[in-house]
Protein backbone atom coordinates (compact mmCIF):
# COMPACT_ATOMS: atom_id res chain seq x y z
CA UNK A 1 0.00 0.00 0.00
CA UNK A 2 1.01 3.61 -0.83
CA UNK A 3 2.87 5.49 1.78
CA UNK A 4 0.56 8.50 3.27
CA UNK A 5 -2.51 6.88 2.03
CA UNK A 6 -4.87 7.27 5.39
CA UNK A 7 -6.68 3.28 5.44
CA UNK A 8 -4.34 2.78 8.56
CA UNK A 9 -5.41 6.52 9.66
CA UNK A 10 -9.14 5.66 9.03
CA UNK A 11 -8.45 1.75 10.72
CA UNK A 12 -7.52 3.33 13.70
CA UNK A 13 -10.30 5.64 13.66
CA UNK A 14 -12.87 3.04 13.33
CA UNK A 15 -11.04 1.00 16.16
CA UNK A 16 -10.98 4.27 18.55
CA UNK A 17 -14.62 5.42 17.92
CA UNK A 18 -17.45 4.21 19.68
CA UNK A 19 -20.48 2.56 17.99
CA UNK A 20 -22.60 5.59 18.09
CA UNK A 21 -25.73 6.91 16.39
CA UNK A 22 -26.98 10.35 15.77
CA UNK A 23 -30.00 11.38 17.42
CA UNK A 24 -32.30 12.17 14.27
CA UNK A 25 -33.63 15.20 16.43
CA UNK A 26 -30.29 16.31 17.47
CA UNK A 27 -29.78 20.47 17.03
CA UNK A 28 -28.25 21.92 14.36
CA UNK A 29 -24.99 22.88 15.40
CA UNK A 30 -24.07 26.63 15.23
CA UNK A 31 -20.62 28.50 14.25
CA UNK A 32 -18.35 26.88 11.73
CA UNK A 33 -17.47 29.18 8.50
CA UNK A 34 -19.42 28.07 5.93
CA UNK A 35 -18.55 28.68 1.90
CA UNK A 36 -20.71 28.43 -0.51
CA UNK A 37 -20.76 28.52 -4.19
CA UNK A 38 -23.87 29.20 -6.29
CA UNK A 39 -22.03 27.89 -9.72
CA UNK A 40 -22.50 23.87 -10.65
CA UNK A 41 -19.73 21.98 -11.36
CA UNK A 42 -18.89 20.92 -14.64
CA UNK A 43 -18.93 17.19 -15.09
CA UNK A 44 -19.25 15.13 -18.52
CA UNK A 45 -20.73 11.79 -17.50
CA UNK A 46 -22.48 9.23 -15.13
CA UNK A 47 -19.86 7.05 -15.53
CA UNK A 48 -16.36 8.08 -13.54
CA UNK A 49 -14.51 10.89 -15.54
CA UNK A 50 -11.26 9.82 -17.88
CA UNK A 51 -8.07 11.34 -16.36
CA UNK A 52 -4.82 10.47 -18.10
CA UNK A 53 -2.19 9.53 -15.71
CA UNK A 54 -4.49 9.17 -12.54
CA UNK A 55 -7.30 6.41 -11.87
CA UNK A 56 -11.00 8.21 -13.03
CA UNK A 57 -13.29 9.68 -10.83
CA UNK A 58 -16.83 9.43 -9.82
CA UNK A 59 -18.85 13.11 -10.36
CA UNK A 60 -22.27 14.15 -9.97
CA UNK A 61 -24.04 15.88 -12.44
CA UNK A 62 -24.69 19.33 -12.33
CA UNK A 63 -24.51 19.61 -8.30
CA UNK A 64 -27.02 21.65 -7.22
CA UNK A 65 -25.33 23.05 -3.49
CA UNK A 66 -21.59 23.19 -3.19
CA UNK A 67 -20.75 24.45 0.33
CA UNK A 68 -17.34 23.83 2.83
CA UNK A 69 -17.53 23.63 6.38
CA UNK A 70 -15.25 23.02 9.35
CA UNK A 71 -16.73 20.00 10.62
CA UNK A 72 -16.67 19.73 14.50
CA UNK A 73 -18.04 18.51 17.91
CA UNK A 74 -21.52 19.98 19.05
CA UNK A 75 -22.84 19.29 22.56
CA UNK A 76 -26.34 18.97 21.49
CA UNK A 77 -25.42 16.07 18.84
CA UNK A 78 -22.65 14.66 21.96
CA UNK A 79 -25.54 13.95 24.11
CA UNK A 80 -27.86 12.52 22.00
CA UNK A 81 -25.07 9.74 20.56
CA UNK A 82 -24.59 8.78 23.92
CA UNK A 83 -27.82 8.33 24.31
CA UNK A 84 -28.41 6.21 21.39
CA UNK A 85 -25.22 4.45 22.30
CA UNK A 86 -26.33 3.59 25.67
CA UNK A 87 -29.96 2.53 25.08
CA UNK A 88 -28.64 0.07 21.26
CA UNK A 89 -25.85 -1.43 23.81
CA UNK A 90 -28.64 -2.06 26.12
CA UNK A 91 -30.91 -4.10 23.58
CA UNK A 92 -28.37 -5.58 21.68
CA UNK A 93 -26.94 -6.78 24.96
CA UNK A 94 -29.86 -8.34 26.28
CA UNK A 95 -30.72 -10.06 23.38
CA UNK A 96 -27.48 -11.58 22.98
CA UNK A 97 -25.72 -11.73 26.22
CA UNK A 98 -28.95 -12.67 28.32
CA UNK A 99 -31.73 -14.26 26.50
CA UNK A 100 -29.52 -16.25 24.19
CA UNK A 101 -27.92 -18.17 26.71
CA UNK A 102 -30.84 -18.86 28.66
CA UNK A 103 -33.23 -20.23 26.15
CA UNK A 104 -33.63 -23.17 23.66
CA UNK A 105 -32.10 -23.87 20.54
CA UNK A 106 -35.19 -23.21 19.51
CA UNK A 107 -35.81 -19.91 20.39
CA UNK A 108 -32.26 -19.18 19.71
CA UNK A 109 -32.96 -19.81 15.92
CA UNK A 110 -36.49 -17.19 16.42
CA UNK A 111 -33.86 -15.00 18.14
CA UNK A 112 -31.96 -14.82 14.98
CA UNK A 113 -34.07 -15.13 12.42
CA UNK A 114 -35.58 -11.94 14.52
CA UNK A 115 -32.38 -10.22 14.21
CA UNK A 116 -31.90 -10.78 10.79
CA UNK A 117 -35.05 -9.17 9.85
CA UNK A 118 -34.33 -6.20 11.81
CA UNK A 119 -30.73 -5.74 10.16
CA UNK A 120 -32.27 -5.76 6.81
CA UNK A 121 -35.23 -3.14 8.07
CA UNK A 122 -32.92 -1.13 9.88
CA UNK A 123 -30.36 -1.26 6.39
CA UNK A 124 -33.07 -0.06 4.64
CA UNK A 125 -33.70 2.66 7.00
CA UNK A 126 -30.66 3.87 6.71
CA UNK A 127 -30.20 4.29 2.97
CA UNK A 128 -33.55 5.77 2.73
CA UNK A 129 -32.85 8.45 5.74
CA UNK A 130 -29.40 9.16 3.45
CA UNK A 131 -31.14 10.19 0.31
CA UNK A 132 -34.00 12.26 2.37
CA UNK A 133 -31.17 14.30 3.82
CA UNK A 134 -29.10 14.60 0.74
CA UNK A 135 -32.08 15.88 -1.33
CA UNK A 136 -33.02 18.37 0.97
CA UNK A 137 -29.57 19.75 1.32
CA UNK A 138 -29.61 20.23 -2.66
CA UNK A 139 -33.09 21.62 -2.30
CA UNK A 140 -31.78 24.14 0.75
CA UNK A 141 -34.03 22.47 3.41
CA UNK A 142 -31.29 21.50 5.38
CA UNK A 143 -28.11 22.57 6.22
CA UNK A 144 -24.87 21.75 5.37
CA UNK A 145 -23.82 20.95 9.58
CA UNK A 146 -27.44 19.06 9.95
CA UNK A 147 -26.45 16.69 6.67
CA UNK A 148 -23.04 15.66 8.07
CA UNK A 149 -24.38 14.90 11.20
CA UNK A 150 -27.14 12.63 9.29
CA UNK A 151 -23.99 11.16 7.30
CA UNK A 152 -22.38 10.34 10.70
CA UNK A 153 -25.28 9.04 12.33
CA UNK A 154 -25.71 6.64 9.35
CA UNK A 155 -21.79 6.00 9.73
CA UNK A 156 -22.25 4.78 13.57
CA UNK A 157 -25.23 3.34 13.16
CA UNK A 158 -23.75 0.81 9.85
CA UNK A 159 -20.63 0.16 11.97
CA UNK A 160 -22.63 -1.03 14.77
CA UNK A 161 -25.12 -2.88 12.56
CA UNK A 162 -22.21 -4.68 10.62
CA UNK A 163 -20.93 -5.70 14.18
CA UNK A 164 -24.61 -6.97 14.56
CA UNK A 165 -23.95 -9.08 11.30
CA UNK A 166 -20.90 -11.15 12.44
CA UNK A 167 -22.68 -11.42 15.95
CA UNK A 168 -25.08 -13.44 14.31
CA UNK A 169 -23.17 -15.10 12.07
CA UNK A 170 -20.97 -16.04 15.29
CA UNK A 171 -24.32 -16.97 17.19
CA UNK A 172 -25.47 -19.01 14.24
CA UNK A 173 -22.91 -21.60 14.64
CA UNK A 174 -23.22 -22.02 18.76
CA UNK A 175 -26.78 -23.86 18.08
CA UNK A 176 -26.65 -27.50 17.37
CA UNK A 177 -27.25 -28.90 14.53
CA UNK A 178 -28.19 -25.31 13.14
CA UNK A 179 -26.63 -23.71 10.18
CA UNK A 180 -27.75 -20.46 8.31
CA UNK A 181 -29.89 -21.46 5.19
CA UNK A 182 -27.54 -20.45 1.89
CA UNK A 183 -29.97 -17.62 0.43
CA UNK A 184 -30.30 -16.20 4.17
CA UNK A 185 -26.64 -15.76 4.29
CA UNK A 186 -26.34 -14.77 1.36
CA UNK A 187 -28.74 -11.96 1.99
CA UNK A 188 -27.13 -10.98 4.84
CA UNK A 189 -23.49 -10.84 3.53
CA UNK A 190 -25.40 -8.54 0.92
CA UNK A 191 -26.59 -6.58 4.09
CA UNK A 192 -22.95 -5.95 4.86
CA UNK A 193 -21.97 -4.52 1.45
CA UNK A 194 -24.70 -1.98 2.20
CA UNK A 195 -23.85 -1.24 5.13
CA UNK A 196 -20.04 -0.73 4.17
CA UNK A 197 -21.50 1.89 1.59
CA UNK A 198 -22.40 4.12 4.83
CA UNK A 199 -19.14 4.02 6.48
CA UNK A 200 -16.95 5.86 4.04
CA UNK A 201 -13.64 7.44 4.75
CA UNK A 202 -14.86 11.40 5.16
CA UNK A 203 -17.66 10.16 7.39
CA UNK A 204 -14.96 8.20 9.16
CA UNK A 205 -12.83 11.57 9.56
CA UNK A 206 -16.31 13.33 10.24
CA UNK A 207 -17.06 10.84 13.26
CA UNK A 208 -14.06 11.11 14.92
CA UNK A 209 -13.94 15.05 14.78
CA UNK A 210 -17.42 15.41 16.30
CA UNK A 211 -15.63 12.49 19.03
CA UNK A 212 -13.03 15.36 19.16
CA UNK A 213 -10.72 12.81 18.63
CA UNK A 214 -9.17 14.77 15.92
CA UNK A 215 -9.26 18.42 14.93
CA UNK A 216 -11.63 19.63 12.79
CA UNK A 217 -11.56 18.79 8.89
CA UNK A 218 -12.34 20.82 6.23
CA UNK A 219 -15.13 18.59 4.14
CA UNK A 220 -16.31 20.19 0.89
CA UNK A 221 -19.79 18.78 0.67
CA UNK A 222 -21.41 19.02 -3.44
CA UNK A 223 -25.42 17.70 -3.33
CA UNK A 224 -27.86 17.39 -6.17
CA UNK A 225 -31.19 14.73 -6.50
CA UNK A 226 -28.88 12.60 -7.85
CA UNK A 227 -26.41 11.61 -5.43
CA UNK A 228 -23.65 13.74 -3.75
CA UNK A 229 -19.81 13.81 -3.05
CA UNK A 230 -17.81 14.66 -0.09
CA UNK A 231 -13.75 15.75 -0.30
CA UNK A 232 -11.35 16.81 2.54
CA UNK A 233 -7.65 16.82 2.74
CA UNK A 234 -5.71 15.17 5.65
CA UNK A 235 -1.94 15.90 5.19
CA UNK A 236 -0.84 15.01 2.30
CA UNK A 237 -3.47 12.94 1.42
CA UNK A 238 -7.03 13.90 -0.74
CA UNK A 239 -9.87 11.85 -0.05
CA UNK A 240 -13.20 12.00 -2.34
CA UNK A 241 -16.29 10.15 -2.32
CA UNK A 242 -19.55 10.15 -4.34
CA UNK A 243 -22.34 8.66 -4.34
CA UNK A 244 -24.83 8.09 -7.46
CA UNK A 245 -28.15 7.55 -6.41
CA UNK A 246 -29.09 7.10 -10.17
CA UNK A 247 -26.68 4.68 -10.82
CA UNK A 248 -28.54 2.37 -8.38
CA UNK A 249 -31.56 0.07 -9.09
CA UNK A 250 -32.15 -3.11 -6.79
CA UNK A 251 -35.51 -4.61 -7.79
CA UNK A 252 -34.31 -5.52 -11.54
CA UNK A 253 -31.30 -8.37 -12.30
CA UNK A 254 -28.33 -8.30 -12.53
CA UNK A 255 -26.63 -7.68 -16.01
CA UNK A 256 -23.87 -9.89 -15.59
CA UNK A 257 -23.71 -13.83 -15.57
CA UNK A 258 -20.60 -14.45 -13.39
CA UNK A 259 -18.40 -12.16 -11.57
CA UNK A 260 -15.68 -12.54 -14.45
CA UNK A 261 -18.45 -10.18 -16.39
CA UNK A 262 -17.97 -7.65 -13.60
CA UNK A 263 -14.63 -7.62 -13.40
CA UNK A 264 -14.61 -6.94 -17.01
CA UNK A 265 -17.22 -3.76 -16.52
CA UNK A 266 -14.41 -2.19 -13.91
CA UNK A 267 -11.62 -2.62 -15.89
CA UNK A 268 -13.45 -0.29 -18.35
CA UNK A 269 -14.58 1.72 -16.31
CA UNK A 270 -10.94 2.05 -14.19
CA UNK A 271 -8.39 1.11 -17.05
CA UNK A 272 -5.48 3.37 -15.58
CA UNK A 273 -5.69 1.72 -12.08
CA UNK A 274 -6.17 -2.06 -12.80
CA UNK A 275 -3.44 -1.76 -14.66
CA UNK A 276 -1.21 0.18 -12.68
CA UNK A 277 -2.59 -1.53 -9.11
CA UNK A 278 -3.98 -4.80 -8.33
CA UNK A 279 -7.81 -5.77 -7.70
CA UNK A 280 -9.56 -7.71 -5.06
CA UNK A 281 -12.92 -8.27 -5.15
CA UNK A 282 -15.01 -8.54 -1.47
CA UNK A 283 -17.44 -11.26 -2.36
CA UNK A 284 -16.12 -13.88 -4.49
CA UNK A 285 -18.98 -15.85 -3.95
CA UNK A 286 -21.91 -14.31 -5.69
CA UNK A 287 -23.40 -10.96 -6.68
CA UNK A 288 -24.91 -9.29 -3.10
CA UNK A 289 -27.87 -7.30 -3.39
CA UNK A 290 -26.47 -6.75 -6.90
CA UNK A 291 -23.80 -4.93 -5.36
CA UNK A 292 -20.41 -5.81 -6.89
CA UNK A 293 -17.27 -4.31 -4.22
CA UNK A 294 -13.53 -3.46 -5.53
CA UNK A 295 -10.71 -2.44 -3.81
CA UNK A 296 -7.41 -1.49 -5.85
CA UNK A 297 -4.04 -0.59 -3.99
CA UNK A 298 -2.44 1.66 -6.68
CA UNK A 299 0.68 3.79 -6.88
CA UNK A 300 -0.88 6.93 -5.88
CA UNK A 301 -3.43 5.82 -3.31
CA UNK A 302 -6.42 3.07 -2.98
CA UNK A 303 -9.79 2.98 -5.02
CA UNK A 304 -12.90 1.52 -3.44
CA UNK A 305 -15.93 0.95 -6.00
CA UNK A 306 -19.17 -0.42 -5.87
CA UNK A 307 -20.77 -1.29 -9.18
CA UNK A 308 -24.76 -1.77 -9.45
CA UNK A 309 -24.98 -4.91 -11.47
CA UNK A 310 -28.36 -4.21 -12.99
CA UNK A 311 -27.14 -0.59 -14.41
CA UNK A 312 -23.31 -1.69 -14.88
CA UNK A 313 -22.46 1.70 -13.63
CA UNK A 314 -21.20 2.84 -10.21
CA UNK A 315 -23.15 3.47 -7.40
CA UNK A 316 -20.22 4.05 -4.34
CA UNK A 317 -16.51 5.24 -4.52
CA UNK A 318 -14.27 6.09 -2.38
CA UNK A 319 -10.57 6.90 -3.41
CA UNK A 320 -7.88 8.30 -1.23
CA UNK A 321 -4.62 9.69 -2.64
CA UNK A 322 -1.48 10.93 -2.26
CA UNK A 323 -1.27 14.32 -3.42
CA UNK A 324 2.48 14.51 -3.98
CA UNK A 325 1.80 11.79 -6.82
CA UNK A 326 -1.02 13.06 -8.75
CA UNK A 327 -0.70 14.51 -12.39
CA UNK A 328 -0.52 18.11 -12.86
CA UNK A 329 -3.55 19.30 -15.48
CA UNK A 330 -2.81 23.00 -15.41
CA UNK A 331 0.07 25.61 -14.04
CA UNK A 332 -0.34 29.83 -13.28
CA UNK A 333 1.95 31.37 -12.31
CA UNK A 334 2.29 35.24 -11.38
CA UNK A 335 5.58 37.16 -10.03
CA UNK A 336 5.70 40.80 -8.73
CA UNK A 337 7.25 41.92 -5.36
CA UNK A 338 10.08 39.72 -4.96
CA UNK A 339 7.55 36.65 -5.14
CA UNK A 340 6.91 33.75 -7.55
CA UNK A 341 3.74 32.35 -6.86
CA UNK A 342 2.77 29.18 -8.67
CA UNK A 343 -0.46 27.21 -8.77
CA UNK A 344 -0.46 23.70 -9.53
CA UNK A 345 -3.80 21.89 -10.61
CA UNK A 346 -4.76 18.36 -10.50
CA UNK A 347 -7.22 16.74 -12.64
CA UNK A 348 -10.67 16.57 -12.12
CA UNK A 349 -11.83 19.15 -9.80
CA UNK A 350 -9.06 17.67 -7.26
CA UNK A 351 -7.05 19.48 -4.98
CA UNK A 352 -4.49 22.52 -5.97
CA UNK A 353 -1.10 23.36 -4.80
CA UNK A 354 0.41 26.92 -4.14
CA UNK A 355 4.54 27.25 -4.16
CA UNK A 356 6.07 30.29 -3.35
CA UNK A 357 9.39 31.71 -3.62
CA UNK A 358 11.77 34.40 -3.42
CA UNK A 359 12.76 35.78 -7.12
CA UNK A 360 15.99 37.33 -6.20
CA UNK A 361 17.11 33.92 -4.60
CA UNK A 362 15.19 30.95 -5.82
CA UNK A 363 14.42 29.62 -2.92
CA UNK A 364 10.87 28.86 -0.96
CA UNK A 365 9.30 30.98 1.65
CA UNK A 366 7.87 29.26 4.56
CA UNK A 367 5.17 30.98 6.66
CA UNK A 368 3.40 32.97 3.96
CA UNK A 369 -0.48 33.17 4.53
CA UNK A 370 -2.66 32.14 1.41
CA UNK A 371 -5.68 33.40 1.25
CA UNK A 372 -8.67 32.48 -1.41
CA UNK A 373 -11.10 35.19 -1.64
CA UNK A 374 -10.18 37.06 1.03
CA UNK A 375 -10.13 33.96 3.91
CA UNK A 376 -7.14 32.80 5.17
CA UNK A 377 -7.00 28.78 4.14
CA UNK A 378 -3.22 28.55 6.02
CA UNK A 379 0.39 28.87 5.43
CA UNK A 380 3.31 27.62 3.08
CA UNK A 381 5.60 24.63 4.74
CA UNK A 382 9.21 24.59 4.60
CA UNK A 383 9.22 23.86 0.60
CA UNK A 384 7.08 26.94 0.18
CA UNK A 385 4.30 24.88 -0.91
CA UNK A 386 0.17 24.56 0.47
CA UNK A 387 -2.33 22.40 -0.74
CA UNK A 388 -5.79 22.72 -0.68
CA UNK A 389 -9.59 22.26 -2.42
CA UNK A 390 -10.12 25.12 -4.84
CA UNK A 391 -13.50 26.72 -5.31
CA UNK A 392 -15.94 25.23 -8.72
CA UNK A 393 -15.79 29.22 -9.99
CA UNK A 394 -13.23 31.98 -10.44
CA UNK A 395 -11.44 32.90 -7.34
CA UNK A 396 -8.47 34.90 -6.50
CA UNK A 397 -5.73 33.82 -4.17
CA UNK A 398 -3.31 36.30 -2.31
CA UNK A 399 -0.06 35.26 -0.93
CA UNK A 400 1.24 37.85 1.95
CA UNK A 401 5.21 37.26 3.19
CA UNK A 402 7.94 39.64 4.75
CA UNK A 403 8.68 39.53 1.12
CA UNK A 404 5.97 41.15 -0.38
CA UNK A 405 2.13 40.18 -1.26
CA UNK A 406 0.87 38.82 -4.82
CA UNK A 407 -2.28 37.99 -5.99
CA UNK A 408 -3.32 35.64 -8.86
CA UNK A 409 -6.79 34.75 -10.68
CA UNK A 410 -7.50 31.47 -11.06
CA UNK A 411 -10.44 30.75 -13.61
């Protein structure tokens, strides 16, 4: 695996948060500058945009709302996941820990034939209270603090629900002469791929700010009826994911006779990184909830994609990448005042980089402020350099040093 890429950041974070869920009448939190940008975003297809040189990306088209926020903790939303916590550790608890071990094998198989039902209702749940939320963020009925904490709450609420899953599975085998009928597994394994679709890595990063167990990311949030995306830097790593609602149909069949078909659809769809990484699929065994799951280890990061089977397009993806290894698309560059300042783009709609040095000596300035339309985003590092998630539209960026100040136009 790439060095930087965050899936041992986000592993940890998953081991050091709670199972938690969002109270769905938790406040709004207050505070937290928001930015927001009335232009759509340019995109050319439902299918993930070519890049030369770099694995494709999932868009949306024509995003509706395209706001960034400081994501952080809120009391009101602290109390009501302990809450939650407290009272789902309590049921789950004395279903499993108590009742199960007291009763017959009998009612042990009720018990988890029980369970299973209520994994699949609360799955559903869960998906459905997603797209409410993202569709009335993109209609301006909710705010952009209120849908993260909905994204989180599904995020705690799928971890502990997957947790549910191998619980049963676990149970399952403890009753004699029992054994989990092939289609009900099945179905449940399928309930798992869902329920890894909630827990991607922003919402991961999202979680464990509002745990204050890290400080407080900047997550560009994009929403439309058709899905959304969410994007957020950690270092020196860029993480993106998107989420096609349209690209997503369970009650037809699938498209595809045998997984081999499948694999064939993604390496069309991702020709850059199956060739440059290497592909594992997560369910070898069948098409779940026709819900097909990659994961490809490349040289500039990991992709994680979900293909719908009955649309052969993708639903789910998640990609995480190193920065310092992506291609650059387009270079500005403006001097005046003893500066250089040079923007570096990556391709598509990614994250830019700002280096800036001294003219009379060639050499980088650390500690100059950046600022993108008049808000301070941070400061150069020792190289001179800052990276960061542009704006859709036209915006300026000033640089301010000892040295001097420049401005450039970025369109």
């Amino acid at each position: 695996m790439t060095k930087a890429i965050p899936a041992l950041l986000v592993a940890f974070l998953i081991v050091s948060l709670p199972a938690m869920a969002v109270s769905a009448s938790a406040p709004t939190p207050s505070g937290g500058q928001v930015q927001e940008s009335d232009k759509p975003v340019a995109v050319q297809s439902i299918e993930p945009v070519t890049v030369q040189e770099t694995t494709n990306r999932l868009t949306l088209t024509n995003p509706t709302r395209n706001e960034t926020i400081a994501y952080g903790q809120d009391l009101g939303t602290r109390l009501a996941l302990s809450d939650d916590d407290l009272r789902n550790e309590y049921e789950w608890e004395i279903l499993f820990d108590e009742k199960f071990e007291a009763v017959s094998d009998r009612e042990r198989d009720e018990i988890i034939n029980t369970s299973i039902e209520n994994v699949r209702d609360r799955t559903d749940e869960l998906e459905q209270r997603e797209r409410e939320a993202v569709r009335a963020h993109a209609a301006g009925e909710m705010s952009t603090e209120r849908l993260l904490q909905t994204l989180v709450r599904n995020y705690n609420d799928a971890s502990a629900l997957e947790q549910r899953v191998d619980e049963i599975l676990e149970r399952s085998d403890e009753i004699i002469g029992y054994s989990l009928h092939f289609d009900v597994e099945h179905d449940l394994r399928s309930d798992q791929e869902r329920l890894v679709v909630q827990q991607g890595t922003v919402r991961a990063l999202a979680a464990a700010a509002q745990q204050g167990s890290i400080d407080e990311p900047e997550i560009e949030v994009q929403t439309s009826d058709s899905g959304y995306r969410l994007q957020t830097m950690v270092d020196d790593t860029y993480i993106v994911e998107t989420t096609r609602f349209d690209n997503r149909n369970i009650d037809d069949v699938s498209k595809y006779e045998d997984q081999g078909e499948a694999v064939d659809r993604f390496e069309e769809l991702y020709p850059w990184a199956v060739e440059d990484g290497t592909e594992s699929f997560s369910n070898d065994n069948g098409d779940p909830w026709n819900l097909y799951r990659v994961e490809i280890p490349h040289s500039q990061g990991v992709l994680t994609s979900f293909l719908d089977s009955n649309f052969g397009e993708v639903f789910h993806e998640v990609q995480e990448l190193n920065v310092e290894k992506l291609p650059v698309s387009e270079t500005t560059t403006e001097t005046a005042n003893g500066l250089e300042v040079t923007q570096n783009e990556t391709p598509p709609t990614g994250p830019a980089k700002v280096l800036v040095n001294r003219t009379d000596q060639n050499e980088p300035i650390e500690g100059a402020t950046v600022s993108i339309d008049g808000t301070q985003i941070g400061e150069t590092s020792s190289d001179g350099s800052l990276w960061y998630l542009p704006p859709s539209n036209e915006y300026e960026i000033e640089v301010k040093s000892d040295t001097g100040n420049v401005s450039v136009t970025i369109s």
